[in-house]
PDB file of N, CA and C in Angstrom:
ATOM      1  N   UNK A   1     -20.018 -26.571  15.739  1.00  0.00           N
ATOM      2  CA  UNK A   1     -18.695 -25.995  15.883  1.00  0.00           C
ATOM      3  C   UNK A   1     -18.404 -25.093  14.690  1.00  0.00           C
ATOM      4  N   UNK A   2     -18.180 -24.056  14.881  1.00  0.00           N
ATOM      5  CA  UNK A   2     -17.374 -22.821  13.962  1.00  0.00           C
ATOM      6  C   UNK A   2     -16.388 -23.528  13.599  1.00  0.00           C
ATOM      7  N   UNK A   3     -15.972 -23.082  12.248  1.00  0.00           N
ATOM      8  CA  UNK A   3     -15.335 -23.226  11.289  1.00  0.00           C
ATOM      9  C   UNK A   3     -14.041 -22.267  11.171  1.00  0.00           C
ATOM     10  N   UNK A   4     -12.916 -22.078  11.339  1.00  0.00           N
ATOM     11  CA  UNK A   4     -12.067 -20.682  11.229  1.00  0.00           C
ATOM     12  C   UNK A   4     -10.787 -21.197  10.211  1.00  0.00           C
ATOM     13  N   UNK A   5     -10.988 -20.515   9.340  1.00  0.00           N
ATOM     14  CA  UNK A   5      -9.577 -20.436   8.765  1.00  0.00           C
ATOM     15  C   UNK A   5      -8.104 -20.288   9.079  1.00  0.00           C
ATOM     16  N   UNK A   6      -7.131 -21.012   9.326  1.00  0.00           N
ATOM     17  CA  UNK A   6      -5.528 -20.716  10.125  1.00  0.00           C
ATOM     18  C   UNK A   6      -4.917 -20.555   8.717  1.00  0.00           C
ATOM     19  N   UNK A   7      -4.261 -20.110   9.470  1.00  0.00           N
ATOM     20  CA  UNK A   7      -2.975 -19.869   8.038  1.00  0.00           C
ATOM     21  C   UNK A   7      -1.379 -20.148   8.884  1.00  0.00           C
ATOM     22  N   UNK A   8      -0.763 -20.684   8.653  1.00  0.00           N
ATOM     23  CA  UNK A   8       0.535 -20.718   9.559  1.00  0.00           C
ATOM     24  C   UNK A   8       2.052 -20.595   8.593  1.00  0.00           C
ATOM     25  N   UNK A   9       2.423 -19.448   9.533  1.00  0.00           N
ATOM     26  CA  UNK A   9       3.387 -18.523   9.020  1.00  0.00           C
ATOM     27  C   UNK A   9       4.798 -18.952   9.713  1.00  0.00           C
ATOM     28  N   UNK A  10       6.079 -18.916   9.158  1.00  0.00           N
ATOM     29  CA  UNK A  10       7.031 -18.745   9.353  1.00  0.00           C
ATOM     30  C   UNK A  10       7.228 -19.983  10.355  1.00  0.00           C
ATOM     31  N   UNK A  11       7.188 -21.363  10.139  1.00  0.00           N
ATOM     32  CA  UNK A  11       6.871 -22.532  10.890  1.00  0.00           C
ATOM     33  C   UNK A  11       8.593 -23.128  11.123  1.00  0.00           C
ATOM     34  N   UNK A  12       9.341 -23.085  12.290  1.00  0.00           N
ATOM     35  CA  UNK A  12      10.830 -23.132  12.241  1.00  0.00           C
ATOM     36  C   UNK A  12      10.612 -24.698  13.344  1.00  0.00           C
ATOM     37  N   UNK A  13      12.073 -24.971  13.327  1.00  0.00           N
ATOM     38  CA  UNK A  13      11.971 -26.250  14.655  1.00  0.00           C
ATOM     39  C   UNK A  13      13.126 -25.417  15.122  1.00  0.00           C
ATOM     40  N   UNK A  14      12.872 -25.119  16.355  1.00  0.00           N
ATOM     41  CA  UNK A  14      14.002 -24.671  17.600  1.00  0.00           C
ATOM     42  C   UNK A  14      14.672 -26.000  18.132  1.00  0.00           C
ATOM     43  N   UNK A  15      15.408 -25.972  17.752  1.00  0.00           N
ATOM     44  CA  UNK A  15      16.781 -27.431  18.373  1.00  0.00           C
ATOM     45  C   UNK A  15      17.044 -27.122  19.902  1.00  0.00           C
ATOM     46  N   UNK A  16      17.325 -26.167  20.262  1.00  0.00           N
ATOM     47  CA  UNK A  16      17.396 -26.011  21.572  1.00  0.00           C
ATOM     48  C   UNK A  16      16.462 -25.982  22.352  1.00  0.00           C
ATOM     49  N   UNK A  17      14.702 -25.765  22.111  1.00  0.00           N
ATOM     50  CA  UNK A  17      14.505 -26.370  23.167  1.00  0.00           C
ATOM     51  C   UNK A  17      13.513 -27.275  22.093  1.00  0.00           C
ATOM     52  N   UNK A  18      13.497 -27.984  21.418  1.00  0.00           N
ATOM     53  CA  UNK A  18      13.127 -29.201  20.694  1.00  0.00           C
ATOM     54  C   UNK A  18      11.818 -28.792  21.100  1.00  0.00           C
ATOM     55  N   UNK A  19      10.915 -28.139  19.816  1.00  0.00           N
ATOM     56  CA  UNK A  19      10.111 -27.813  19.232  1.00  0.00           C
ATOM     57  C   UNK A  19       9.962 -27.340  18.261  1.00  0.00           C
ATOM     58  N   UNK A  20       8.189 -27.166  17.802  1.00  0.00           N
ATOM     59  CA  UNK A  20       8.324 -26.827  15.915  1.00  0.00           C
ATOM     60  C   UNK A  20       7.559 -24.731  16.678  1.00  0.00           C
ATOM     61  N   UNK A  21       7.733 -23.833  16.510  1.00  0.00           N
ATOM     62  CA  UNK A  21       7.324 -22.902  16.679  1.00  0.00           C
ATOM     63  C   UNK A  21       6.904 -21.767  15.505  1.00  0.00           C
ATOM     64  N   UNK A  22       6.049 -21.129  15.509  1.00  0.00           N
ATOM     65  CA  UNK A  22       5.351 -20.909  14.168  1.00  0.00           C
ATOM     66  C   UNK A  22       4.959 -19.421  15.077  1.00  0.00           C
ATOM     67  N   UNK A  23       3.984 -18.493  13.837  1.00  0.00           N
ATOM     68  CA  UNK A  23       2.737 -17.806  14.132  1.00  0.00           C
ATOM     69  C   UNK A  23       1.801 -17.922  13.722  1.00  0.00           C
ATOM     70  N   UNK A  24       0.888 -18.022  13.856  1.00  0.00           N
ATOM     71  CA  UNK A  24      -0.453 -18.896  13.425  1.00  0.00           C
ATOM     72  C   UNK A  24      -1.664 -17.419  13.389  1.00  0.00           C
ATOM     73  N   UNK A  25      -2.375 -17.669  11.955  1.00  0.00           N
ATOM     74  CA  UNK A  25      -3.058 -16.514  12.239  1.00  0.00           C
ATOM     75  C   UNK A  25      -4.596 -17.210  12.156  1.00  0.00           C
ATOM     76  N   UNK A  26      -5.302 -16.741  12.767  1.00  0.00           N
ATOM     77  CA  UNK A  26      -6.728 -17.250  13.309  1.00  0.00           C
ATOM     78  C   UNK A  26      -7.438 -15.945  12.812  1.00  0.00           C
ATOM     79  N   UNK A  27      -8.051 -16.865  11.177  1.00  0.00           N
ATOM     80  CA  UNK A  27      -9.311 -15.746  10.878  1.00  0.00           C
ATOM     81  C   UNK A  27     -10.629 -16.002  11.165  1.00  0.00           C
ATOM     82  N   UNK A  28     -11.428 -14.850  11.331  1.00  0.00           N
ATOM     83  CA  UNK A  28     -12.943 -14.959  12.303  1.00  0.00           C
ATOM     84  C   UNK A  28     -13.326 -13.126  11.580  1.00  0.00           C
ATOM     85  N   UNK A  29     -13.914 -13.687  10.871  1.00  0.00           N
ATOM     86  CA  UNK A  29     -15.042 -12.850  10.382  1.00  0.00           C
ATOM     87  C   UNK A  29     -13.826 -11.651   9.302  1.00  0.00           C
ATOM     88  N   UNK A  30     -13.983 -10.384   9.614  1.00  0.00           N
ATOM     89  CA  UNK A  30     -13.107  -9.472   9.303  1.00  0.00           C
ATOM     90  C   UNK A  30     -11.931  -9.023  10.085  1.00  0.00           C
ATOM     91  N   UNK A  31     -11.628  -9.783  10.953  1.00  0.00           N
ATOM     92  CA  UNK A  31     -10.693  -9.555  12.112  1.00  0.00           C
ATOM     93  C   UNK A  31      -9.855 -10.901  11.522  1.00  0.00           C
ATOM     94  N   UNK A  32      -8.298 -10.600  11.746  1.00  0.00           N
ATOM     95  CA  UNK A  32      -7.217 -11.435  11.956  1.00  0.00           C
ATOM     96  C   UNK A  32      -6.712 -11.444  13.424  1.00  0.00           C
ATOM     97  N   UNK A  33      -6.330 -12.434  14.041  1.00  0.00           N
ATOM     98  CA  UNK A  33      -5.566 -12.691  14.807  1.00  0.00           C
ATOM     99  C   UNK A  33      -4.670 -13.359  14.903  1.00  0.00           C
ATOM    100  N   UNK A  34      -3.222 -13.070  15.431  1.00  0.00           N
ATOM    101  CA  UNK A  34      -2.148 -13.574  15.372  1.00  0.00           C
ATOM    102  C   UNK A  34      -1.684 -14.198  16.596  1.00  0.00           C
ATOM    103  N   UNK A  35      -1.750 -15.422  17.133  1.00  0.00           N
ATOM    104  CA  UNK A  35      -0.976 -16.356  17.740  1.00  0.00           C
ATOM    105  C   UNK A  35       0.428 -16.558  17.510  1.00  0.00           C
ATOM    106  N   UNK A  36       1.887 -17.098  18.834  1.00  0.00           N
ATOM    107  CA  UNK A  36       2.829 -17.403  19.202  1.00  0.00           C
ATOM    108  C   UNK A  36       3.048 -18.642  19.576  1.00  0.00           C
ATOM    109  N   UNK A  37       2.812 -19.595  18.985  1.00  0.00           N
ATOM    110  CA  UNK A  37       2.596 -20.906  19.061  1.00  0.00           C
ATOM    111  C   UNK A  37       3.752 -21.754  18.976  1.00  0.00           C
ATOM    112  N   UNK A  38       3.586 -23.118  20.058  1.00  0.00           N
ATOM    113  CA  UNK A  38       5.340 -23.850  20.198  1.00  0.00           C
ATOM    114  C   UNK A  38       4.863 -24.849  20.314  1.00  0.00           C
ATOM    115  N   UNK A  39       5.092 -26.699  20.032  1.00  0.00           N
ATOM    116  CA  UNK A  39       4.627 -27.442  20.027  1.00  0.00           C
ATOM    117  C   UNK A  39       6.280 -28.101  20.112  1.00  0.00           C
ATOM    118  N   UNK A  40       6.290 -29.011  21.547  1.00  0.00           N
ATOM    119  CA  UNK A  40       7.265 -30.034  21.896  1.00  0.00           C
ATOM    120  C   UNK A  40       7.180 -31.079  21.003  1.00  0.00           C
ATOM    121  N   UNK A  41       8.236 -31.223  20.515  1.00  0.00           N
ATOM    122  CA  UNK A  41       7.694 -32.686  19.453  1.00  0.00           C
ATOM    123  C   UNK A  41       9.717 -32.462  18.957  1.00  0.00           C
ATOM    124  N   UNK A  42       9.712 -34.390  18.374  1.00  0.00           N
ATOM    125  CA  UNK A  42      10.896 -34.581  18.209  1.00  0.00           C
ATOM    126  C   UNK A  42      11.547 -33.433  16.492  1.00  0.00           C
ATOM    127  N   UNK A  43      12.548 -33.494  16.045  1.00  0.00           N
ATOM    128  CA  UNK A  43      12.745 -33.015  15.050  1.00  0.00           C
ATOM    129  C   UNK A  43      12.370 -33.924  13.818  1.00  0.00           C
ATOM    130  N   UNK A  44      12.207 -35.411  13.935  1.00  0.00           N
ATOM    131  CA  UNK A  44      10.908 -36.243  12.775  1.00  0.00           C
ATOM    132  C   UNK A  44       9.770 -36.145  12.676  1.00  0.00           C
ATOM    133  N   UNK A  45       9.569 -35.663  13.337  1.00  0.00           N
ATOM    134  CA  UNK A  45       7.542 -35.513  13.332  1.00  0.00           C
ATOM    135  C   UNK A  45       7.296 -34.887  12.039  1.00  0.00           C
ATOM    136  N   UNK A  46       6.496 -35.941  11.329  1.00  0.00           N
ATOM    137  CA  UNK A  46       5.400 -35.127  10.061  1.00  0.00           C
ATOM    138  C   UNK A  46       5.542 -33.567  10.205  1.00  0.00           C
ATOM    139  N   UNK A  47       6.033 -32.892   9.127  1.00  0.00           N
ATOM    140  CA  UNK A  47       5.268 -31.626   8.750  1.00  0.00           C
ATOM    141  C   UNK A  47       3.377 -31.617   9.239  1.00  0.00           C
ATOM    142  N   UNK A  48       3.189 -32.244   8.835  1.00  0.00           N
ATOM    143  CA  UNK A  48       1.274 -32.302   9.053  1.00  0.00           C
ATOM    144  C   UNK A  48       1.208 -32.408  10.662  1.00  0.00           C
ATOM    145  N   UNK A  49       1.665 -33.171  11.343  1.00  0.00           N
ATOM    146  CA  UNK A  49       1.146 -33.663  12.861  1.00  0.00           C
ATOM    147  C   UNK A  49       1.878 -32.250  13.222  1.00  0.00           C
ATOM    148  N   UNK A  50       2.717 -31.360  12.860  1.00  0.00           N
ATOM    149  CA  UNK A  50       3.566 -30.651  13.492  1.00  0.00           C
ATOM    150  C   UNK A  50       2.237 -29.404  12.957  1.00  0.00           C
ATOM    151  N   UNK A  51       1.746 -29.194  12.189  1.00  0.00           N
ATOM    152  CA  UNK A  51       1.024 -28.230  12.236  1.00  0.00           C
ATOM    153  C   UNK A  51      -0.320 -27.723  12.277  1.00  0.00           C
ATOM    154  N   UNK A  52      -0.599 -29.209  12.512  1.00  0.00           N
ATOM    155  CA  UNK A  52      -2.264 -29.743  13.559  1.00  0.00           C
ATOM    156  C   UNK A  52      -1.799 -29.569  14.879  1.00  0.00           C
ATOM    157  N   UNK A  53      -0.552 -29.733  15.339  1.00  0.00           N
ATOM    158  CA  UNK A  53      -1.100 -29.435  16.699  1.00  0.00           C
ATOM    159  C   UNK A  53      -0.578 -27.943  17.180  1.00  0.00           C
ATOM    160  N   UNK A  54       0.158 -27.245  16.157  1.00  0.00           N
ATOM    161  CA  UNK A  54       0.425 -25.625  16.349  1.00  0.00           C
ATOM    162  C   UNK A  54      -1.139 -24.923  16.179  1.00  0.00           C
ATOM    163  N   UNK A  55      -2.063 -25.485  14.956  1.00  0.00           N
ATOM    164  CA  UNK A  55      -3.073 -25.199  15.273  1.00  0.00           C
ATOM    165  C   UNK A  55      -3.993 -25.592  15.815  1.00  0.00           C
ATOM    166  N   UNK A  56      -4.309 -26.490  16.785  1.00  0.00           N
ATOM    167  CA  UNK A  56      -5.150 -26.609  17.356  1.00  0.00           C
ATOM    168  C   UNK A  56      -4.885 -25.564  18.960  1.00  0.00           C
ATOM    169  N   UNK A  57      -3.639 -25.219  18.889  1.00  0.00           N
ATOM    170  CA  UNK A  57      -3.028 -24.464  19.761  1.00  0.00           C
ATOM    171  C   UNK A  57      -3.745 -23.324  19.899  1.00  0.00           C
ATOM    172  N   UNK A  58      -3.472 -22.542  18.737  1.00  0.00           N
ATOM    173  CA  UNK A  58      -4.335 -21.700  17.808  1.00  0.00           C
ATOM    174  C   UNK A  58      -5.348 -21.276  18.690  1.00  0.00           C
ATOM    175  N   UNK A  59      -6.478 -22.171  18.403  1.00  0.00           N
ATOM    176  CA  UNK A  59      -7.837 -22.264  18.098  1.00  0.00           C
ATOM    177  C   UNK A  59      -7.755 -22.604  19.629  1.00  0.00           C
ATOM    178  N   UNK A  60      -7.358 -22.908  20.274  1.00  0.00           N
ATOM    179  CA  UNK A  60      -7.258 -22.946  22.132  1.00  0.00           C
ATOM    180  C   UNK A  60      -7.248 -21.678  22.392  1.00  0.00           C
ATOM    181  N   UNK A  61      -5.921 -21.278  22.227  1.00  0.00           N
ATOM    182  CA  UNK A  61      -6.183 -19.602  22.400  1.00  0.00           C
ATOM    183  C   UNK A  61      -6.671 -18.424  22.171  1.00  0.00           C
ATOM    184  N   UNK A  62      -7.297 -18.652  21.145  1.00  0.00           N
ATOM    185  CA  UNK A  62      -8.872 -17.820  20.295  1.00  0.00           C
ATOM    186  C   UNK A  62      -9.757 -18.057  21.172  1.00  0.00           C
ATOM    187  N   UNK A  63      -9.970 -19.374  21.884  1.00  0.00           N
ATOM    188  CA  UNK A  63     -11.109 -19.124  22.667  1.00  0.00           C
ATOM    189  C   UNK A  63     -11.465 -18.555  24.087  1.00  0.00           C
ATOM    190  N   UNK A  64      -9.716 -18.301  24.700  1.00  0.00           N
ATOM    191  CA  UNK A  64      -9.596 -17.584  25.818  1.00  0.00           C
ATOM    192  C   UNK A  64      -9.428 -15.844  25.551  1.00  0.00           C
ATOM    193  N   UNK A  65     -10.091 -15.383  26.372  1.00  0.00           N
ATOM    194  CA  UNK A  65     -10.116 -13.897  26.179  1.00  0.00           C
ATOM    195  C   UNK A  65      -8.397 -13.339  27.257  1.00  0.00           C
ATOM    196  N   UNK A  66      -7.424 -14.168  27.802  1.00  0.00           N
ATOM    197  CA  UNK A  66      -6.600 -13.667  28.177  1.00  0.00           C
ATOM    198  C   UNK A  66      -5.173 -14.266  27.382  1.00  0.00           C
ATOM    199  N   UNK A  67      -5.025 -14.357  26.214  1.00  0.00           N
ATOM    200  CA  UNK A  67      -3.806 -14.723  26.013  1.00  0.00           C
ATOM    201  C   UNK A  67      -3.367 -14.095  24.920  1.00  0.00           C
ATOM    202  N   UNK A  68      -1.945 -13.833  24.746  1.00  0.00           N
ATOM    203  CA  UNK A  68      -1.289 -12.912  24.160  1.00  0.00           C
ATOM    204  C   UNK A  68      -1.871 -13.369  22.430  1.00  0.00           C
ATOM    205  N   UNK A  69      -2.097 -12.037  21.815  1.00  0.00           N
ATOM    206  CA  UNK A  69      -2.362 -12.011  20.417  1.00  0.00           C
ATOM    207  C   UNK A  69      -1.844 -10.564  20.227  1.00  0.00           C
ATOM    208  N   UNK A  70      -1.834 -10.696  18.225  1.00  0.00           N
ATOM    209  CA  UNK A  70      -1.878  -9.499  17.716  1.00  0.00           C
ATOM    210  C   UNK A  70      -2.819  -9.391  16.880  1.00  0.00           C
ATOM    211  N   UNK A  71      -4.088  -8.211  16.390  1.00  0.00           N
ATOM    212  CA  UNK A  71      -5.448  -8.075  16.131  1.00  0.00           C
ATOM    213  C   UNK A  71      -5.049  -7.391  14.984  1.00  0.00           C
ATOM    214  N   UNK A  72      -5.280  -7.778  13.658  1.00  0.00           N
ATOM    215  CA  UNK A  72      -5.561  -6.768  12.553  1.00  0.00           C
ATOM    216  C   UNK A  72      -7.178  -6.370  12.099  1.00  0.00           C
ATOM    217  N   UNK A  73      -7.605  -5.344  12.163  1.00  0.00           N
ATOM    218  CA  UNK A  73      -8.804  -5.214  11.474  1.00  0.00           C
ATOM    219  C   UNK A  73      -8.607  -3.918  10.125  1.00  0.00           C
ATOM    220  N   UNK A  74     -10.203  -4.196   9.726  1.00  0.00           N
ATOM    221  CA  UNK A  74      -9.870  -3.610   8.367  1.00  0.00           C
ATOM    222  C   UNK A  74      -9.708  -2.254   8.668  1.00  0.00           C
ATOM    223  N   UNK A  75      -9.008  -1.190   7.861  1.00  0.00           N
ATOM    224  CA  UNK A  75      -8.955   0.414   7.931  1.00  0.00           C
ATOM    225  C   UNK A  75     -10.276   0.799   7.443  1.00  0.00           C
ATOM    226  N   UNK A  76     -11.135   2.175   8.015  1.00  0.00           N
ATOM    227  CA  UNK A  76     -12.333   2.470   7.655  1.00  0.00           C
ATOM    228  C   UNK A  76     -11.902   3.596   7.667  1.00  0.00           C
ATOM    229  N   UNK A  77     -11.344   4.361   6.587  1.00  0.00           N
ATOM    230  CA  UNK A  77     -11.299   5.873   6.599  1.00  0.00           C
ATOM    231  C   UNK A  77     -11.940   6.776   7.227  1.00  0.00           C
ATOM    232  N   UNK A  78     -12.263   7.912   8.125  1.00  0.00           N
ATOM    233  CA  UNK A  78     -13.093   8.658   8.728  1.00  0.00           C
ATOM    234  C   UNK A  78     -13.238   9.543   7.597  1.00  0.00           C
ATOM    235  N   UNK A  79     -14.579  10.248   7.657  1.00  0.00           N
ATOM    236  CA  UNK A  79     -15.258  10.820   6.927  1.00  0.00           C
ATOM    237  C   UNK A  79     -15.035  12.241   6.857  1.00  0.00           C
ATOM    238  N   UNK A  80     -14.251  13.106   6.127  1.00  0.00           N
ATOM    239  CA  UNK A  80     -13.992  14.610   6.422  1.00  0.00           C
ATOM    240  C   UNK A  80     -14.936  15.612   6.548  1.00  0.00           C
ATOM    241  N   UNK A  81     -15.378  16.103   7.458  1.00  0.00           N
ATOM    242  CA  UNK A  81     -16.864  17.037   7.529  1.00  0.00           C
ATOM    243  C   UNK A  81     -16.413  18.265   7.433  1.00  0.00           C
ATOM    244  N   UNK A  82     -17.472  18.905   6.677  1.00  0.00           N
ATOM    245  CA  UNK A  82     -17.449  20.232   5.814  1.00  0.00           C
ATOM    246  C   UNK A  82     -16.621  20.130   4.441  1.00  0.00           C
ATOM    247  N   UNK A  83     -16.195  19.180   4.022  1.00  0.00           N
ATOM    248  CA  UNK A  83     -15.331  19.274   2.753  1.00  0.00           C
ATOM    249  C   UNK A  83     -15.891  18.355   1.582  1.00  0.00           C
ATOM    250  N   UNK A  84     -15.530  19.610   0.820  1.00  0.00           N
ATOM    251  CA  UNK A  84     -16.006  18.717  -0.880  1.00  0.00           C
ATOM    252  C   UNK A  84     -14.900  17.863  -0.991  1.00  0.00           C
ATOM    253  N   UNK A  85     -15.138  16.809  -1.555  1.00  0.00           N
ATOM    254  CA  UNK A  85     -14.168  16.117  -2.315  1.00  0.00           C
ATOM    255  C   UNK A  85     -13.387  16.986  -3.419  1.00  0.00           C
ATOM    256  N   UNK A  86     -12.111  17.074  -3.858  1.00  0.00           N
ATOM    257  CA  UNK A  86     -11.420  16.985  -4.579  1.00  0.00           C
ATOM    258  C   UNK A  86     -11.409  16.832  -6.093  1.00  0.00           C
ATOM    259  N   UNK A  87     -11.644  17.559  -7.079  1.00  0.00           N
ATOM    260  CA  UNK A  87     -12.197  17.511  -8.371  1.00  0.00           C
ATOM    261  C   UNK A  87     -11.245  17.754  -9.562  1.00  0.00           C
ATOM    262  N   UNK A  88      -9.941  16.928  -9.612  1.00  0.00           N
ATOM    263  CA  UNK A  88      -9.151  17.264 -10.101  1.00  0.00           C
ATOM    264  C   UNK A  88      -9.559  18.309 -11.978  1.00  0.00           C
ATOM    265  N   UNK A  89     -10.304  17.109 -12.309  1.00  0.00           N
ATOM    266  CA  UNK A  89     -10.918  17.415 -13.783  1.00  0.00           C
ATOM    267  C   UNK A  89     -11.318  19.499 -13.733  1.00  0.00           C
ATOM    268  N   UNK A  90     -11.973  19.394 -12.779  1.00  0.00           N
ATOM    269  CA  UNK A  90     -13.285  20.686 -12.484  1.00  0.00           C
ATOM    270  C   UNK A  90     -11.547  21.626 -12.516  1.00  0.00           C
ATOM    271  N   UNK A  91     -10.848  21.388 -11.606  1.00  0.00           N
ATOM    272  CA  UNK A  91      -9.975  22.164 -11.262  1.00  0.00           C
ATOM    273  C   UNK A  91      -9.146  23.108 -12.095  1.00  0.00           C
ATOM    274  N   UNK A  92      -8.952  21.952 -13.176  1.00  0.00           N
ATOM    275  CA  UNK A  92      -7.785  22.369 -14.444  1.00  0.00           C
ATOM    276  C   UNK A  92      -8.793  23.193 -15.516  1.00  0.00           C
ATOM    277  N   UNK A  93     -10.254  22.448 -15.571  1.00  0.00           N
ATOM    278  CA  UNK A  93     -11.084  23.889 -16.270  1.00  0.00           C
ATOM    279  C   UNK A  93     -11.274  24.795 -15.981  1.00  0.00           C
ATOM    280  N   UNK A  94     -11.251  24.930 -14.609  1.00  0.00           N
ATOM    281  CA  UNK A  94     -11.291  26.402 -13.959  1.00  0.00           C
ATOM    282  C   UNK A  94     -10.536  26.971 -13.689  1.00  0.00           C
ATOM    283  N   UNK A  95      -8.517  26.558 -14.438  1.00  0.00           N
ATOM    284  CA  UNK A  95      -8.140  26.952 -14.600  1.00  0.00           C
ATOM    285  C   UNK A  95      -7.848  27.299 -16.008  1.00  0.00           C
ATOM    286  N   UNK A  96      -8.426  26.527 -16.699  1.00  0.00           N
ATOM    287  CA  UNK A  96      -8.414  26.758 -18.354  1.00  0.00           C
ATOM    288  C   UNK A  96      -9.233  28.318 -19.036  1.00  0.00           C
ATOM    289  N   UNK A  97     -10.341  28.228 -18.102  1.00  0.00           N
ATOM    290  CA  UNK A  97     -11.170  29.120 -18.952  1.00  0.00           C
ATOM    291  C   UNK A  97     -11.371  30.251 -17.933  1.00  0.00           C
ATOM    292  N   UNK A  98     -10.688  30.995 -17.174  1.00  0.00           N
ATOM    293  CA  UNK A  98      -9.833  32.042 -16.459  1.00  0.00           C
ATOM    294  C   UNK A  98      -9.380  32.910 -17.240  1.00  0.00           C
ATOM    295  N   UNK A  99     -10.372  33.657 -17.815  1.00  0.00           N
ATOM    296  CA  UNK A  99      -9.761  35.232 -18.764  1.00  0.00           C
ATOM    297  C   UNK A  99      -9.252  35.856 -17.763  1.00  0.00           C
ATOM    298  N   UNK A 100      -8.817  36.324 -16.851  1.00  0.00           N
ATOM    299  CA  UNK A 100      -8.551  37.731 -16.046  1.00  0.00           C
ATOM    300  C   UNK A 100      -7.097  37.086 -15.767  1.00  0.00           C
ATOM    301  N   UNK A 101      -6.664  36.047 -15.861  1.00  0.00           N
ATOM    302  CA  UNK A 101      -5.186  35.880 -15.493  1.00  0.00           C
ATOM    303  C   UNK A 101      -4.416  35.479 -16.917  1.00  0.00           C
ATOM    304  N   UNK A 102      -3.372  36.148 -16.999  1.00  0.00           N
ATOM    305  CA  UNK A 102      -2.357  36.037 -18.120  1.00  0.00           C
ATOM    306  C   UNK A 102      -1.161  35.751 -17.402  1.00  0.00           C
ATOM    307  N   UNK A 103      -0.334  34.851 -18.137  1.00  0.00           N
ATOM    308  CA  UNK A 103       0.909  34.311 -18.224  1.00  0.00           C
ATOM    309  C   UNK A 103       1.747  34.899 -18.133  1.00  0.00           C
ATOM    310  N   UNK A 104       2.798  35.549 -17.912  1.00  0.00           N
ATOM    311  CA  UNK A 104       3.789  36.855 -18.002  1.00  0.00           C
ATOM    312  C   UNK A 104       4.295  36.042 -19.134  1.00  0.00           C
TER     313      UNK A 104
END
């Protein structure tokens, strides 16, 4: 069995309909995923039992490919073609040592 890291965020108890409801994020590799997770349980229930079973919730729904998530992955800048990089240093010498332009 895989191993996944949860992290559980913003963990409230809804009185009205008597549950603990959270977002639960399910990490797997370089990808985050974010779960909507609700667990029926009285307003005494352990902190702990209340957030073993938001995540095992979790980790239910990570393994179905149809249930609502939100996906963060990492940003990979695209690569600008035809262009030099940017040379700030180069720039200001080549504006330093520019005989043909004078200052008014």
């Amino acid at each position: 069995m895989q191993t996944r890291p949860i992290q559980l965020t913003d963990v409230i108890y809804n009185a009205a309909n008597q549950s603990f409801e959270a977002l639960v994020t399910v990490h797997a590799g370089d990808t985050s995923r974010k779960y909507p997770c609700a667990i029926n349980a009285p307003i005494d229930m352990p902190f702990e039992e209340a957030a073993r079973g938001l995540s095992k919730q979790a980790l239910r729904r990570a393994k179905k490919s149809d249930t609502f998530y939100s996906e963060v992955r990492p940003h990979v800048p695209a690569q600008r073609a035809g262009r030099r990089g940017f040379d700030p240093l180069g720039w200001l010498d080549s504006i330093v040592h520019k005989t043909s332009r004078h200052a008014a």
